[in-house]
Protein backbone atom coordinates (compact mmCIF):
# COMPACT_ATOMS: atom_id res chain seq x y z
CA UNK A 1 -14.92 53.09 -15.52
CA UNK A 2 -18.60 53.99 -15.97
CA UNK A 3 -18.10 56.41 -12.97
CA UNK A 4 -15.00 57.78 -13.78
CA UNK A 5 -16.61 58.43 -17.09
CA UNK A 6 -20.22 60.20 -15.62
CA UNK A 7 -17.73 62.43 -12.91
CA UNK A 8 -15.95 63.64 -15.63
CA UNK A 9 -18.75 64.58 -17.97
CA UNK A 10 -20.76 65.80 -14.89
CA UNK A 11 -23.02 63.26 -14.94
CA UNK A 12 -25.44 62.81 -11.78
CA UNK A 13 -28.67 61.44 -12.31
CA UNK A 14 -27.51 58.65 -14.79
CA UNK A 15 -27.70 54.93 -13.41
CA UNK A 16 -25.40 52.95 -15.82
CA UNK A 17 -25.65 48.91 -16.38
CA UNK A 18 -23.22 46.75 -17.68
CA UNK A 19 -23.52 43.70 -20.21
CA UNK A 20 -20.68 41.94 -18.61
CA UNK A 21 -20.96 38.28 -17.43
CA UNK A 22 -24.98 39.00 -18.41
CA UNK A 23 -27.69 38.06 -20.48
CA UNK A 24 -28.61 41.48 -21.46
CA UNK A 25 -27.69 41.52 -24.76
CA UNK A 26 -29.37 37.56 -25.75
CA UNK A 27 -32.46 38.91 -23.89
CA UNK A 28 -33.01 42.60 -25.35
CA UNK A 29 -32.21 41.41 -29.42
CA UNK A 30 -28.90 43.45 -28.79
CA UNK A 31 -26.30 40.76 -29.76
CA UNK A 32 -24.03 41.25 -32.51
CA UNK A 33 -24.07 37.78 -34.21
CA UNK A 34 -21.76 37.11 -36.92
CA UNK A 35 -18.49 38.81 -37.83
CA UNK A 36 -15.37 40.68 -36.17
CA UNK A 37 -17.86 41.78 -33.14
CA UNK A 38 -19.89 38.79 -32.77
CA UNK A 39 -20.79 38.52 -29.12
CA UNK A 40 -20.58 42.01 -28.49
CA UNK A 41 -23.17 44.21 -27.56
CA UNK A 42 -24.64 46.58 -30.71
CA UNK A 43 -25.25 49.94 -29.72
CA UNK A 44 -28.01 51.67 -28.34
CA UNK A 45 -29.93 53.64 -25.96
CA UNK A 46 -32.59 52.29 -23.71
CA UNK A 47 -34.71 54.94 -21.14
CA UNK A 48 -36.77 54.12 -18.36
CA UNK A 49 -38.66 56.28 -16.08
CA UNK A 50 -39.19 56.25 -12.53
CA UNK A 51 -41.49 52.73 -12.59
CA UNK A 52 -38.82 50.90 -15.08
CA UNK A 53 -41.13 51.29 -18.28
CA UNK A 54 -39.08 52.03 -21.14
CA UNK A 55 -40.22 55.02 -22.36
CA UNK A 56 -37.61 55.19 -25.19
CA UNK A 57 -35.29 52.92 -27.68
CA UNK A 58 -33.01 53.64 -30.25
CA UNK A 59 -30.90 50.61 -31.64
CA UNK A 60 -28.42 52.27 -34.62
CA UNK A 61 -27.63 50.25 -37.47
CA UNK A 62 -24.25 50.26 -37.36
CA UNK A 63 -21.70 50.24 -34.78
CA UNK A 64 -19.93 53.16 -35.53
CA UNK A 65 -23.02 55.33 -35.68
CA UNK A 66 -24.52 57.38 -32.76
CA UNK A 67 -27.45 57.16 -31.55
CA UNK A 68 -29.51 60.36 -32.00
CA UNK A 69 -28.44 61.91 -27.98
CA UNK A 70 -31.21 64.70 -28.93
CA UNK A 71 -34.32 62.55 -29.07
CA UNK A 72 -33.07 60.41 -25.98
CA UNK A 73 -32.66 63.69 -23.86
CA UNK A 74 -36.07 64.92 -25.10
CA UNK A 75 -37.47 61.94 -24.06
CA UNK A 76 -36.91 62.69 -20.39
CA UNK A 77 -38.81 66.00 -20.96
């Protein structure tokens, strides 16, 4: 699906992850604890460069917002 997804949108230089059967979520403070999306992942974006330091996070406070796509591109600037 991820893919799919980056083909469509054009997307080459993107390596996506998934949560799936992981601890990702537990580890990274990312787990949705208590109510209709408890054990789901909350949303954010995580950026690492080239020697996997993060050089940018962005965790919104609710689900339904985005995360702020402008600051996470200029962040790979």
């Amino acid at each position: 699906a991820q893919a799919r997804f980056c083909g469509a949108e054009g997307i080459k230089n993107a390596q996506t992850i998934s949560t799936f059967r992981s601890t990702f979520a537990n580890d990274y403070g990312l787990n949705i604890v208590d109510g209709p999306l408890a054990g789901l992942c909350s949303r954010a974006v995580i950026i690492l460069d080239e020697n996997n330091k993060v050089v940018y996070t962005q965790q919104v406070g609710e689900i339904v917002d985005e995360p702020n796509y402008v600051n996470a591109l200029n962040a790979l600037k």
